[in-house]
C-alpha atoms as a PDB file:
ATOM      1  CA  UNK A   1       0.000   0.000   0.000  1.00  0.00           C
ATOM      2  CA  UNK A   2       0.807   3.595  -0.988  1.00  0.00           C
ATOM      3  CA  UNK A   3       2.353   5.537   2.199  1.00  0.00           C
ATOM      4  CA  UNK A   4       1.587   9.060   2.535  1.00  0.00           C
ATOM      5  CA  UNK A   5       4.561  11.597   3.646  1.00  0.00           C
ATOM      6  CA  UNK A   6       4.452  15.030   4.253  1.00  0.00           C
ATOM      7  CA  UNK A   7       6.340  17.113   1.752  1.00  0.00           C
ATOM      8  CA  UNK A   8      10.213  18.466   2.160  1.00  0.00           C
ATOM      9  CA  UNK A   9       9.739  22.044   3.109  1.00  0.00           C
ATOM     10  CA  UNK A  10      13.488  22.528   2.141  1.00  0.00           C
ATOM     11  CA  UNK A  11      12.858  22.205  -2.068  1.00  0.00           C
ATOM     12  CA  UNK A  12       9.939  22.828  -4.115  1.00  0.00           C
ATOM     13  CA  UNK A  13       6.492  21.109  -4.753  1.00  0.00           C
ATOM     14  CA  UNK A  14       7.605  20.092  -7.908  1.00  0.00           C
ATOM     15  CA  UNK A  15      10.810  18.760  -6.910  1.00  0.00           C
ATOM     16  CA  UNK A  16       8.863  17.203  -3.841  1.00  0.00           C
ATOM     17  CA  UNK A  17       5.970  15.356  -7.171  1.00  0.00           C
ATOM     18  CA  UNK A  18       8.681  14.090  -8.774  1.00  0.00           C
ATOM     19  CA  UNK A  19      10.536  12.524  -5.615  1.00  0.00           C
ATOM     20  CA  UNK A  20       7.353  10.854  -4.871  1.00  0.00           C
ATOM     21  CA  UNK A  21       6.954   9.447  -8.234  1.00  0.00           C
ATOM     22  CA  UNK A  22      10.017   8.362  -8.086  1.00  0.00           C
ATOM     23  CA  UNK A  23      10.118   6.473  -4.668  1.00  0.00           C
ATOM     24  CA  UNK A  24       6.101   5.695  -5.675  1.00  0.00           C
ATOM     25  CA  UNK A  25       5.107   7.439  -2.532  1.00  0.00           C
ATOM     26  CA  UNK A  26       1.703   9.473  -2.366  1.00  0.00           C
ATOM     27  CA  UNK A  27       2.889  13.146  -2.346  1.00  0.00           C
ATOM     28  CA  UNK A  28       0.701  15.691   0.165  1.00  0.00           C
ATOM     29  CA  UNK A  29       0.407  18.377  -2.176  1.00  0.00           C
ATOM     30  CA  UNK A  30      -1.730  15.802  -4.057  1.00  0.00           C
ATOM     31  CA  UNK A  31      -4.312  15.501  -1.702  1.00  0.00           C
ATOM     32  CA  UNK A  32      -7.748  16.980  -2.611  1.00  0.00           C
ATOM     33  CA  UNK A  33      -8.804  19.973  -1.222  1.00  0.00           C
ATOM     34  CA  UNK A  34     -11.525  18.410   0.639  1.00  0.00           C
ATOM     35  CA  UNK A  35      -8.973  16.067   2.458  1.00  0.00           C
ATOM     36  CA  UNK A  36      -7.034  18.861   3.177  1.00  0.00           C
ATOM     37  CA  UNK A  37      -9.574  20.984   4.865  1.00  0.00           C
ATOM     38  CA  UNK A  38     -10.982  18.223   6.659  1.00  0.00           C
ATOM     39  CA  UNK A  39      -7.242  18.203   8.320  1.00  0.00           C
ATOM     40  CA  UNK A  40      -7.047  21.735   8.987  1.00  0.00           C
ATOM     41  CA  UNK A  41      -9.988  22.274  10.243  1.00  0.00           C
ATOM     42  CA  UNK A  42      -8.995  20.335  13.300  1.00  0.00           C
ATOM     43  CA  UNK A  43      -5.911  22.581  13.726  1.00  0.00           C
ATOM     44  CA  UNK A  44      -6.022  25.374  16.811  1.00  0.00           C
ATOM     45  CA  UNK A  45      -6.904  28.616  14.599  1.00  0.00           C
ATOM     46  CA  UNK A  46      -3.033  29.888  15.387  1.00  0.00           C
ATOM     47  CA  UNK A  47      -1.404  26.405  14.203  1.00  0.00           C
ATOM     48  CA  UNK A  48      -3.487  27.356  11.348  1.00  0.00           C
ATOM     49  CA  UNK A  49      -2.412  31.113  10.941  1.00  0.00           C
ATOM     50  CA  UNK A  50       1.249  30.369  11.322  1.00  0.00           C
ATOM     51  CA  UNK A  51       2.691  26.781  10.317  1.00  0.00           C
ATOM     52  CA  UNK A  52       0.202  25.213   7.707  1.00  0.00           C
ATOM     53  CA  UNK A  53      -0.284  28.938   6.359  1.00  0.00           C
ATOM     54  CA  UNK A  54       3.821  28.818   5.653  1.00  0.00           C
ATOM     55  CA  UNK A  55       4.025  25.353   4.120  1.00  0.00           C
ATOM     56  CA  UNK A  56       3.839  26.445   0.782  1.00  0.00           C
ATOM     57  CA  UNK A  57       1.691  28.133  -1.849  1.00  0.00           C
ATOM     58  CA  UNK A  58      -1.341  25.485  -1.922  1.00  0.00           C
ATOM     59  CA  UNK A  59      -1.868  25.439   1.728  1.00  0.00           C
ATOM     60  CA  UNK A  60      -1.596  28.994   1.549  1.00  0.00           C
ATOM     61  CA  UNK A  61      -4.842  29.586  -0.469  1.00  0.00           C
ATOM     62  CA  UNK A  62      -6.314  26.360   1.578  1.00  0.00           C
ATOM     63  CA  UNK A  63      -5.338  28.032   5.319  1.00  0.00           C
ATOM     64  CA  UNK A  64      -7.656  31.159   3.791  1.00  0.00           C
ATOM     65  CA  UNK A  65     -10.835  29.335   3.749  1.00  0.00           C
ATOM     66  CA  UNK A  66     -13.431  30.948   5.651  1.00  0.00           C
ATOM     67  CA  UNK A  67     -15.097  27.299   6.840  1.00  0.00           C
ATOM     68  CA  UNK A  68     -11.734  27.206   8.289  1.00  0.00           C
ATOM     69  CA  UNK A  69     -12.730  30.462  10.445  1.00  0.00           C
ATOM     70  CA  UNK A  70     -16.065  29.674  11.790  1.00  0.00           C
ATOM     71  CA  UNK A  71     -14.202  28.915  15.043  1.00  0.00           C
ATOM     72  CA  UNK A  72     -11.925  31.061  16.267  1.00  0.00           C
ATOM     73  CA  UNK A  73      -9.865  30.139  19.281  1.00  0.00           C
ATOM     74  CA  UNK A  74      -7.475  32.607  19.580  1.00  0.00           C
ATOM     75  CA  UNK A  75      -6.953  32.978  23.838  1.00  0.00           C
ATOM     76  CA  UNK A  76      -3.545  34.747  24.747  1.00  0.00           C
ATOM     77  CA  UNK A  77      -1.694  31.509  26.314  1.00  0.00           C
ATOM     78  CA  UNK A  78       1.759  32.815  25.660  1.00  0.00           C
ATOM     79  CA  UNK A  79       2.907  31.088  22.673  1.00  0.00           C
ATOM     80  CA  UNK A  80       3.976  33.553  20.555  1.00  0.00           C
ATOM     81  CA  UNK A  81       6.381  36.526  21.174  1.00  0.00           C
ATOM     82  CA  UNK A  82       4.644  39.961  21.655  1.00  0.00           C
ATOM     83  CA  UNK A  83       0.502  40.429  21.865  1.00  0.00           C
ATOM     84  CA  UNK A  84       0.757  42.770  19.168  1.00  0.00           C
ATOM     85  CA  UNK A  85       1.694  39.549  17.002  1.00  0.00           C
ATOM     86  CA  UNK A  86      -1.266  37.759  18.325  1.00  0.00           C
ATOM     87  CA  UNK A  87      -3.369  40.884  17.600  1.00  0.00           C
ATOM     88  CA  UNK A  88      -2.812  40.554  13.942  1.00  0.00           C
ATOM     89  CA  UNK A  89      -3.456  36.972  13.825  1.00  0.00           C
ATOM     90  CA  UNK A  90      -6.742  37.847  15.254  1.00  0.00           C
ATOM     91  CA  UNK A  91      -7.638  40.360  12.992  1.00  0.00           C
ATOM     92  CA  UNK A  92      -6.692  38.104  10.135  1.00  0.00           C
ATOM     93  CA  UNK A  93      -8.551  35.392  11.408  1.00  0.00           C
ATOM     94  CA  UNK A  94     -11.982  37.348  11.490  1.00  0.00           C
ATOM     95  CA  UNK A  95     -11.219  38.707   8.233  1.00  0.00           C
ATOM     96  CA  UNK A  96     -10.647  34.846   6.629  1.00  0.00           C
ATOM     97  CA  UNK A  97     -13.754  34.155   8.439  1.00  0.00           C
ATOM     98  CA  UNK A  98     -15.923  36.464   5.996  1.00  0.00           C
ATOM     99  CA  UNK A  99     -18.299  37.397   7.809  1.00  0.00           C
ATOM    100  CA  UNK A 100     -19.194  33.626   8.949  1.00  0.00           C
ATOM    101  CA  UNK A 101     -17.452  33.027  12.290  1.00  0.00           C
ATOM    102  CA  UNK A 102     -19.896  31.773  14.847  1.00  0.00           C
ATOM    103  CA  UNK A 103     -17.441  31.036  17.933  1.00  0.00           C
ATOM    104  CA  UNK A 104     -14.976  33.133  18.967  1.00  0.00           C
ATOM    105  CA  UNK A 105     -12.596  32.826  21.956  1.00  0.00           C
ATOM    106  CA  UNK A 106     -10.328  35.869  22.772  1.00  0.00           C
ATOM    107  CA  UNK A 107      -9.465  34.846  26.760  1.00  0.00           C
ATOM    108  CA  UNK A 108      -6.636  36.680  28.080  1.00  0.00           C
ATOM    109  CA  UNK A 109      -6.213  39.551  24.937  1.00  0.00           C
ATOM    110  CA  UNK A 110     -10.002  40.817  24.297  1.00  0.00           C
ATOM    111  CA  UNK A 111      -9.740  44.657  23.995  1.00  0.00           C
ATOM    112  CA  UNK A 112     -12.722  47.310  23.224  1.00  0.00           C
ATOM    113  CA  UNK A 113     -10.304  47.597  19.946  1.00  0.00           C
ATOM    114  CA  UNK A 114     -10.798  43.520  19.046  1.00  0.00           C
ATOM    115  CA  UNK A 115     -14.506  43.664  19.730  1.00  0.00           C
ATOM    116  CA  UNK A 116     -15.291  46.703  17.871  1.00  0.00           C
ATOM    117  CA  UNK A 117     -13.666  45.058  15.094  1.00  0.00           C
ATOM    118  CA  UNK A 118     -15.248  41.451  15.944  1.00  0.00           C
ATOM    119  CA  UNK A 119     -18.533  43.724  16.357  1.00  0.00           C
ATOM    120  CA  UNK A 120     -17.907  44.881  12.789  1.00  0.00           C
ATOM    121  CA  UNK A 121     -17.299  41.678  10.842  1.00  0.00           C
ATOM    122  CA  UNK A 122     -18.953  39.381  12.417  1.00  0.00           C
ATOM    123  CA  UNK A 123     -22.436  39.474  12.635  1.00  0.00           C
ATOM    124  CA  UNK A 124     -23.375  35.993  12.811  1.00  0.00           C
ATOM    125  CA  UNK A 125     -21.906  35.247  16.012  1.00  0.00           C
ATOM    126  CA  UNK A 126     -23.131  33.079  18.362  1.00  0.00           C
ATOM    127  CA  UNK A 127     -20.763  31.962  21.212  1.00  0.00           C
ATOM    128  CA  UNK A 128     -18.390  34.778  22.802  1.00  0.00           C
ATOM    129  CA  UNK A 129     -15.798  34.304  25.466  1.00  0.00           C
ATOM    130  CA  UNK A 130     -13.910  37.150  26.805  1.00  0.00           C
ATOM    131  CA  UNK A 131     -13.099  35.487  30.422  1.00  0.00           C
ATOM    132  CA  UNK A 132     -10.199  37.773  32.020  1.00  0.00           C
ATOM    133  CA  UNK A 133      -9.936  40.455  29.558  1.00  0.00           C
ATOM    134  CA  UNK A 134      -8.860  43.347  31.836  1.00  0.00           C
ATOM    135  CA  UNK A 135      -9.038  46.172  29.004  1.00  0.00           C
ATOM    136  CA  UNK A 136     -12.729  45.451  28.105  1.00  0.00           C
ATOM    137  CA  UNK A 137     -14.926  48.075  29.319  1.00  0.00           C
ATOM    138  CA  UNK A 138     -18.228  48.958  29.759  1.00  0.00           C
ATOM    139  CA  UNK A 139     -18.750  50.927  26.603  1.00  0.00           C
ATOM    140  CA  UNK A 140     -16.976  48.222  24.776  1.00  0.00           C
ATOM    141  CA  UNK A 141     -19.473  45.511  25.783  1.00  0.00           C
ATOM    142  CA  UNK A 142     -22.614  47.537  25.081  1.00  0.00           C
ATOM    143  CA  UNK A 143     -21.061  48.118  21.534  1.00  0.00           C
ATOM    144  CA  UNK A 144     -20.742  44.728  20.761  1.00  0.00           C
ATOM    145  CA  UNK A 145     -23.927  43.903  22.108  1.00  0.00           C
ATOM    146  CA  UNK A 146     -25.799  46.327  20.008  1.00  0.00           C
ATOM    147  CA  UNK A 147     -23.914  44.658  16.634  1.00  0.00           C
ATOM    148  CA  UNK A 148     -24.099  40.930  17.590  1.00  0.00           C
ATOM    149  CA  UNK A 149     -28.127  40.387  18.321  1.00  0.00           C
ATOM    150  CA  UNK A 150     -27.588  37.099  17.248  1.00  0.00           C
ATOM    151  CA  UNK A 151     -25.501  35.816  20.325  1.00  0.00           C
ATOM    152  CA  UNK A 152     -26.397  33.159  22.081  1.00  0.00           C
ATOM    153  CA  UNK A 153     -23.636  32.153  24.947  1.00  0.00           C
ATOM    154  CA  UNK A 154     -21.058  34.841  26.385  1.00  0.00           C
ATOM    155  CA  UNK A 155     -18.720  34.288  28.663  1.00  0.00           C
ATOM    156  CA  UNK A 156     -16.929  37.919  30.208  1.00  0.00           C
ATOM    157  CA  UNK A 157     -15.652  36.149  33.868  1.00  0.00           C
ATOM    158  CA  UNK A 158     -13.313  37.999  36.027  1.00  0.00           C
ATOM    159  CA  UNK A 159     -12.552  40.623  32.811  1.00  0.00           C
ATOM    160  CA  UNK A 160     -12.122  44.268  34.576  1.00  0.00           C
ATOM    161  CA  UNK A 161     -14.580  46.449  36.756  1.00  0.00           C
ATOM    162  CA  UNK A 162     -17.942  45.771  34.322  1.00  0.00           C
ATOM    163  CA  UNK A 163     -21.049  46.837  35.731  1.00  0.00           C
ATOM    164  CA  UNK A 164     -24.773  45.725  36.045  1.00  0.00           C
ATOM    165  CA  UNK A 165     -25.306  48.923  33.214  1.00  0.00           C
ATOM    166  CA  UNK A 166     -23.663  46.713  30.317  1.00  0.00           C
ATOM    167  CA  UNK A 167     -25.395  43.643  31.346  1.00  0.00           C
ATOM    168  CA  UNK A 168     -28.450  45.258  30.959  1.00  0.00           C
ATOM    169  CA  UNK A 169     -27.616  46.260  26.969  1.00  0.00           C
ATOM    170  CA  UNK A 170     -26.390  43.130  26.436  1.00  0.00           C
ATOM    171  CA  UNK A 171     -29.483  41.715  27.465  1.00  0.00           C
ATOM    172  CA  UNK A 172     -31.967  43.859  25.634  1.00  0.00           C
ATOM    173  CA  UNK A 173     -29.817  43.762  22.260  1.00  0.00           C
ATOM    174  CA  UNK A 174     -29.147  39.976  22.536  1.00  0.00           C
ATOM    175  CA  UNK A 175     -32.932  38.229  23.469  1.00  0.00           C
ATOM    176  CA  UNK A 176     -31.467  34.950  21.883  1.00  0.00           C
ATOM    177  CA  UNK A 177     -28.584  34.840  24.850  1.00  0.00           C
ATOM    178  CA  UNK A 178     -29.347  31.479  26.632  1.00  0.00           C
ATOM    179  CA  UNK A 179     -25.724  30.759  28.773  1.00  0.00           C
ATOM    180  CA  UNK A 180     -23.865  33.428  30.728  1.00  0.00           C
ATOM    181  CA  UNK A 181     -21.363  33.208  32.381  1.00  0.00           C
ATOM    182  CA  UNK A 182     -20.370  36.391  34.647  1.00  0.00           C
ATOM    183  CA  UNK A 183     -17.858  35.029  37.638  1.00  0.00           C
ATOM    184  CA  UNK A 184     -16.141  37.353  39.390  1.00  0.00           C
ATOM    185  CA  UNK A 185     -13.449  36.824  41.769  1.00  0.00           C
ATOM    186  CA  UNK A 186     -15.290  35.688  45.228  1.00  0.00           C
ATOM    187  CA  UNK A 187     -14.037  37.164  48.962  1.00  0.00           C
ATOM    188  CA  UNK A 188     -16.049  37.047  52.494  1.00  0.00           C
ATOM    189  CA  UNK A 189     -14.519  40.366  53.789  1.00  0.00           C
ATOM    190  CA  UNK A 190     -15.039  43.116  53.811  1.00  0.00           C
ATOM    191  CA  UNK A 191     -19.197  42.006  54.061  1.00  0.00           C
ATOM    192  CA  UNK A 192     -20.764  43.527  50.925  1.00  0.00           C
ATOM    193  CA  UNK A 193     -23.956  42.917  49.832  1.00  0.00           C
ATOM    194  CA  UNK A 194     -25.076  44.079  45.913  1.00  0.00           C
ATOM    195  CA  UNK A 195     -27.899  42.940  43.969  1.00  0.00           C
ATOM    196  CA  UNK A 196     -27.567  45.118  40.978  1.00  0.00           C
ATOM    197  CA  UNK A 197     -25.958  42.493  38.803  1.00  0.00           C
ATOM    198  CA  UNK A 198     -28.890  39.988  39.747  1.00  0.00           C
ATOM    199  CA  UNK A 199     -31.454  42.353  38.992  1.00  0.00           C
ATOM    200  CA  UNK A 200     -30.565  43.258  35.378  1.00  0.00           C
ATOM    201  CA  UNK A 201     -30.109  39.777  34.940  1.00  0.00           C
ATOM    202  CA  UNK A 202     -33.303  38.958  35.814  1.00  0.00           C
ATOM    203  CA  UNK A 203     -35.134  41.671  34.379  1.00  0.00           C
ATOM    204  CA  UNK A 204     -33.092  41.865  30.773  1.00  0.00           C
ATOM    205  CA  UNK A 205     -32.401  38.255  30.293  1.00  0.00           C
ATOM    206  CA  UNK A 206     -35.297  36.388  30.811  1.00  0.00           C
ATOM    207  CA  UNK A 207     -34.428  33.827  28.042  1.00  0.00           C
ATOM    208  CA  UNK A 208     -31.510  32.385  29.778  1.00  0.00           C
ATOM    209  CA  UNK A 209     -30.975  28.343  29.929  1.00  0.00           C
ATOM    210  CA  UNK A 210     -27.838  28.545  31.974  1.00  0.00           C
ATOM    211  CA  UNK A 211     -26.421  31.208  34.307  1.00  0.00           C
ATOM    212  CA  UNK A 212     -22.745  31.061  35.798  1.00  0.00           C
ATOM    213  CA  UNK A 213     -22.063  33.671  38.626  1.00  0.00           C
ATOM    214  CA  UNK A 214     -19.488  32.172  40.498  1.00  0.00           C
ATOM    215  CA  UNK A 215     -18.534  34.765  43.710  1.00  0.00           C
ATOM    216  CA  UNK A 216     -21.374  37.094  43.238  1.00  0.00           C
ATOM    217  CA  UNK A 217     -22.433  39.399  46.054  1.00  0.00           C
ATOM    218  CA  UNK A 218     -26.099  38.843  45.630  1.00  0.00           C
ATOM    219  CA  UNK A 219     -28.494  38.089  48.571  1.00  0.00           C
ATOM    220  CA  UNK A 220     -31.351  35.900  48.593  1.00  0.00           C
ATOM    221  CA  UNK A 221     -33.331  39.015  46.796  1.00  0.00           C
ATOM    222  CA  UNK A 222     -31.057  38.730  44.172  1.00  0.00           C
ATOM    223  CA  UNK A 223     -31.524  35.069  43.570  1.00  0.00           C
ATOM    224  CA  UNK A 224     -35.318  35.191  44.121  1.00  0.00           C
ATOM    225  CA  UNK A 225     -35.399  37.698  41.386  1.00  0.00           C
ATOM    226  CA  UNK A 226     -33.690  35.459  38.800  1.00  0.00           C
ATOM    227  CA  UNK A 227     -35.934  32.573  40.142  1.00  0.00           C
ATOM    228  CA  UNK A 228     -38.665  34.867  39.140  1.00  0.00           C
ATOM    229  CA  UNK A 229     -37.912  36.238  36.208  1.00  0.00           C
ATOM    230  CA  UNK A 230     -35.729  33.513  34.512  1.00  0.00           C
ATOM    231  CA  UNK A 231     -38.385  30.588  34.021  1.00  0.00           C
ATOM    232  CA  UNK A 232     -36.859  28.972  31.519  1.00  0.00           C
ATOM    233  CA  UNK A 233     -33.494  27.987  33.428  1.00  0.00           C
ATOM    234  CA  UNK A 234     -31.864  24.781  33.934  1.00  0.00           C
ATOM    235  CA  UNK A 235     -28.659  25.340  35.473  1.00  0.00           C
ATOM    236  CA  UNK A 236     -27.468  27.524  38.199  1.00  0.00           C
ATOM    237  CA  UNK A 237     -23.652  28.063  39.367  1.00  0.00           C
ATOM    238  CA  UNK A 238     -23.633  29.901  42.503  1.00  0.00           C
ATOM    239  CA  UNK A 239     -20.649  28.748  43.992  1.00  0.00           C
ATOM    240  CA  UNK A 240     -18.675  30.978  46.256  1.00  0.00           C
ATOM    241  CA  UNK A 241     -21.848  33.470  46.662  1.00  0.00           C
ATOM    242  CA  UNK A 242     -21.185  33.670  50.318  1.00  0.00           C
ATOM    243  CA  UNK A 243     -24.235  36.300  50.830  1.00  0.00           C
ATOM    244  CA  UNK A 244     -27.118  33.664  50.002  1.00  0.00           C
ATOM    245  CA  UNK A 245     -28.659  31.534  52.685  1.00  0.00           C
ATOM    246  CA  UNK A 246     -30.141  28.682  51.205  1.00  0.00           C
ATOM    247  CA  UNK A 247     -32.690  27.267  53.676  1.00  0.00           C
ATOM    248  CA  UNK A 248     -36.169  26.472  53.903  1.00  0.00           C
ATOM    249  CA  UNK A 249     -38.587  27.375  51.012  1.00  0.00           C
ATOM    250  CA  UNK A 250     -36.011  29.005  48.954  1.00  0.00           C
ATOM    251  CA  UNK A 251     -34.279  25.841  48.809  1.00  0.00           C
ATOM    252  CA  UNK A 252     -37.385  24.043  47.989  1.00  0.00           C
ATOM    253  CA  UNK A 253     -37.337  26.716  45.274  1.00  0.00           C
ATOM    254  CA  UNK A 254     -34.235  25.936  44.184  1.00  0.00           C
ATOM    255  CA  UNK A 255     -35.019  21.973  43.946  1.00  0.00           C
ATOM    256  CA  UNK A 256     -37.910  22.510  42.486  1.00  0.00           C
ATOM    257  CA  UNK A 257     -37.527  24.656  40.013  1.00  0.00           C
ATOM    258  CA  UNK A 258     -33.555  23.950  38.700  1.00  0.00           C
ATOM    259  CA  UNK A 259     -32.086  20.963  37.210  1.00  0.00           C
ATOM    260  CA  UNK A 260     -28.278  21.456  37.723  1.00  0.00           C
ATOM    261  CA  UNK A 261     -27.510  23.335  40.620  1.00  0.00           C
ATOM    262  CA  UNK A 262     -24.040  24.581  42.141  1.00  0.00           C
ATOM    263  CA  UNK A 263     -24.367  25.531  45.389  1.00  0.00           C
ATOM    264  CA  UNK A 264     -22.245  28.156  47.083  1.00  0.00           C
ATOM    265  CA  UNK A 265     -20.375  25.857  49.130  1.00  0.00           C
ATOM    266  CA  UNK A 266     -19.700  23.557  46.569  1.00  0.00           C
ATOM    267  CA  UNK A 267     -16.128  22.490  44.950  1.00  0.00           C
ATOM    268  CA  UNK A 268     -14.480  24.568  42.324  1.00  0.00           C
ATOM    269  CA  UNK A 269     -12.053  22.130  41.301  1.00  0.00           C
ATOM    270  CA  UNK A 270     -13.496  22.168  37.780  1.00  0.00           C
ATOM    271  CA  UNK A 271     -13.484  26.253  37.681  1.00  0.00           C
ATOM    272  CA  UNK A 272     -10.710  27.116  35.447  1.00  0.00           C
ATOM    273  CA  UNK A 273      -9.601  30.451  36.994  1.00  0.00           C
ATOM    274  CA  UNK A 274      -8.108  31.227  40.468  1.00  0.00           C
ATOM    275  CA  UNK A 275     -10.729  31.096  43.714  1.00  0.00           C
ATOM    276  CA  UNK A 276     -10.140  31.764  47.114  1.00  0.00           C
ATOM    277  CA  UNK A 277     -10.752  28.617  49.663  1.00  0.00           C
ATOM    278  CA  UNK A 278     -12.472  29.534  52.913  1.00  0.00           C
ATOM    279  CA  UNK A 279     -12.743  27.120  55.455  1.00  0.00           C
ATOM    280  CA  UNK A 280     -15.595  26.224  56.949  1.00  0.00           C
ATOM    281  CA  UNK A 281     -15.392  27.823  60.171  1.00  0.00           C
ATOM    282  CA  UNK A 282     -15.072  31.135  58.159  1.00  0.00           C
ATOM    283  CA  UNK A 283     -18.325  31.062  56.955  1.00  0.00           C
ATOM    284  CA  UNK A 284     -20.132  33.633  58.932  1.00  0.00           C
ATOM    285  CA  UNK A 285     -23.575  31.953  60.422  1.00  0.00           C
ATOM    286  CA  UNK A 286     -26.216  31.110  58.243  1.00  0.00           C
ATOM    287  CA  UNK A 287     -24.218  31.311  55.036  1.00  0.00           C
ATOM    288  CA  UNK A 288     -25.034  28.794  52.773  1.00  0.00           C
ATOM    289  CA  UNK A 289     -26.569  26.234  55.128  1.00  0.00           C
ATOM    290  CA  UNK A 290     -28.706  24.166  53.413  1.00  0.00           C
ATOM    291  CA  UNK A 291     -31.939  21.679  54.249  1.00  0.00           C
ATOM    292  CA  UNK A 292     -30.291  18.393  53.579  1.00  0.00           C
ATOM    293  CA  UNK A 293     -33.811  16.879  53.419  1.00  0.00           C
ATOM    294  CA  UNK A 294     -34.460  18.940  50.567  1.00  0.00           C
ATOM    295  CA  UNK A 295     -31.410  18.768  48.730  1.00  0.00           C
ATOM    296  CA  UNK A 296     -29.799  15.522  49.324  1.00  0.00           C
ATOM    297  CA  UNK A 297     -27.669  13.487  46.558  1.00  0.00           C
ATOM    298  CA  UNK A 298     -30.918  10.900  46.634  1.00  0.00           C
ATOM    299  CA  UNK A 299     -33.582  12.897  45.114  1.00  0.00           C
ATOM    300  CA  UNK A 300     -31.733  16.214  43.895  1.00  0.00           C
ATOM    301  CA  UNK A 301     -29.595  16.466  40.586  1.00  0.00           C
ATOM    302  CA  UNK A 302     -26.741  18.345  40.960  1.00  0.00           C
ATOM    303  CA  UNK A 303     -24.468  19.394  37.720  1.00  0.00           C
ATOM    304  CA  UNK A 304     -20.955  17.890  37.559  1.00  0.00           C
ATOM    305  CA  UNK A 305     -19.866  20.841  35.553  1.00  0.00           C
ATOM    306  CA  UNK A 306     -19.899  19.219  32.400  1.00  0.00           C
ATOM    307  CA  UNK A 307     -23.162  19.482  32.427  1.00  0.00           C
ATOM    308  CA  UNK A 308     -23.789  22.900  32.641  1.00  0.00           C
ATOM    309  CA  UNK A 309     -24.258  23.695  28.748  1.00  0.00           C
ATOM    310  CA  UNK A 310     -22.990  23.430  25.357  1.00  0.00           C
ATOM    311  CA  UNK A 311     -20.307  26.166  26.185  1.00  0.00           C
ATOM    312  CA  UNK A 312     -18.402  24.227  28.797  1.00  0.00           C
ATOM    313  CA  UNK A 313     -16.266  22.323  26.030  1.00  0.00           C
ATOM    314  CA  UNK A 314     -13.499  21.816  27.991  1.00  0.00           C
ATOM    315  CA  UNK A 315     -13.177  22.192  31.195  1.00  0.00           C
ATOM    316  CA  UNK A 316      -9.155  22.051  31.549  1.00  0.00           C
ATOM    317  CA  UNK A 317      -8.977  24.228  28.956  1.00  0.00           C
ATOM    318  CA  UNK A 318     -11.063  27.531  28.997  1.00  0.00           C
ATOM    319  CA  UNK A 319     -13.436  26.496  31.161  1.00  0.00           C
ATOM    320  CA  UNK A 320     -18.317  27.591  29.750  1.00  0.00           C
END
């Protein structure tokens, strides 16, 4: 049987043909372009942008293919030298995309510069994550929102000082969001108590499937509210909320009326990004105790975080 070998990058496709008809080995180059998409398209978008785009001519033209671009997963992991380098693979990325991208993940290097651009060229996007991007703003996020009505899951954990007034934009621009995520870096003291978040959530995202809030300060009032408001939601992450008190009929509430529930003193192995570990004796009274009767293992579901949605992909990775 016919063995296939990658080409020698050191001469030239022809040179490379005739070797292989020589030695009556299958060259690369040969492959259709079908075959060869099918193998790119399982490339990380920056293996795609900067070693199969360099291989030679053909692979060239096939790295530009915007099926190629419909995911972009571009986070900031530290592979290449400098972020502005990385910020031109991103821009070239959307623009191979044409218009067609539908996931995008910019962890780590999301700017109010790359999502007015992302805002701009790609309006049929439906899955956003933009977990710790410190130089996203407010004003950034309401732009994008207003641009990308289409979007269906973001993700904008622990990214900067973003307030309940952008969730509330992004909520009545984008009525087809069903998973957010919007974890913030949890802490006990000092005691603060803020419902704002909750309450734009509630009010401008009553769509929502799955809802990720990992360290909020919301009270019981906040919670309520989304209880309320958010009928059509399956799964709740409320780990490390240290102001809710889940006891009594609000945990009935709770059991009764979500499928996949994280509760605030639960794990957080499976959380990607940095948490703070209380023990329990630092728990000030009342926090988080729970009705084991009504939320015991036996007749209660809880999530195992992968689980939670569509957007969790990989847990060990960027993560929904």
């Amino acid at each position: 049987m016919e063995s296939l070998q990658p080409p020698s990058f050191s001469s030239s496709s022809s040179s490379n043909s005739n070797a292989a008809i020589d030695s009556g080995e299958r060259n690369w180059l040969d492959l259709p372009r079908d075959a060869v998409l099918s193998i790119f398209v399982k490339l990380d978008t920056t293996d795609l942008l900067v070693r199969a785009h360099n291989v030679c001519t053909t692979w060239r033209n096939i790295s530009k293919d915007p099926f190629l671009y419909r995911t972009i997963n571009m986070p900031n992991l530290g592979d290449l030298e400098t972020g502005s380098e990385l910020e031109v693979l991103r821009h070239r990325a959307i623009d191979y995309s044409c218009g067609d991208a539908i996931d995008i993940n910019i962890e780590y290097f999301g700017t109010d510069d790359l999502l007015s651009y992302i805002a701009n060229s790609a309006s049929h996007l439906r899955r956003l994550r933009l977990a710790c991007c410190y130089s996203v703003t407010d004003g950034g996020l309401c732009l994008l929102a207003e641009k990308l009505s289409h979007l269906e899951e973001l993700d904008i954990s622990i990214s900067g000082c973003l307030s309940h007034e952008s969730l509330e934009v992004i909520g009545r621009c984008c009525p087809q969001l069903k998973t957010f995520k919007f974890n913030i870096q949890a802490y006990i003291y000092p005691h603060i108590e803020y419902d704002d978040d909750a309450f734009a959530i509630a009010q401008f995202m009553p769509g929502l499937c799955h809802l990720q809030l990992i360290g909020n300060k919301m009270t019981n009032d906040g919670l309520l509210a989304i209880l309320d408001d958010c009928p059509q939601l399956e799964s709740l992450d409320i780990r490390q909320c240290f102001n809710i008190n889940l006891e009594g009929s609000l945990a009935k509430r709770c059991k009764e009326q979500i499928k996949y529930l994280r509760l605030p003193n639960d794990a957080t192995d499976d959380y990607p990004f940095q948490t703070e570990d209380y023990p329990e004796e630092d728990y000030p009274d009342g926090i988080s105790d729970i009705d084991l009767d009504l939320l015991s293992e036996d007749d209660y579901e809880l999530s195992d975080g992968s689980e939670f949605s569509e957007f969790e992909f990989d847990v060990n990775y960027y993560d929904f």
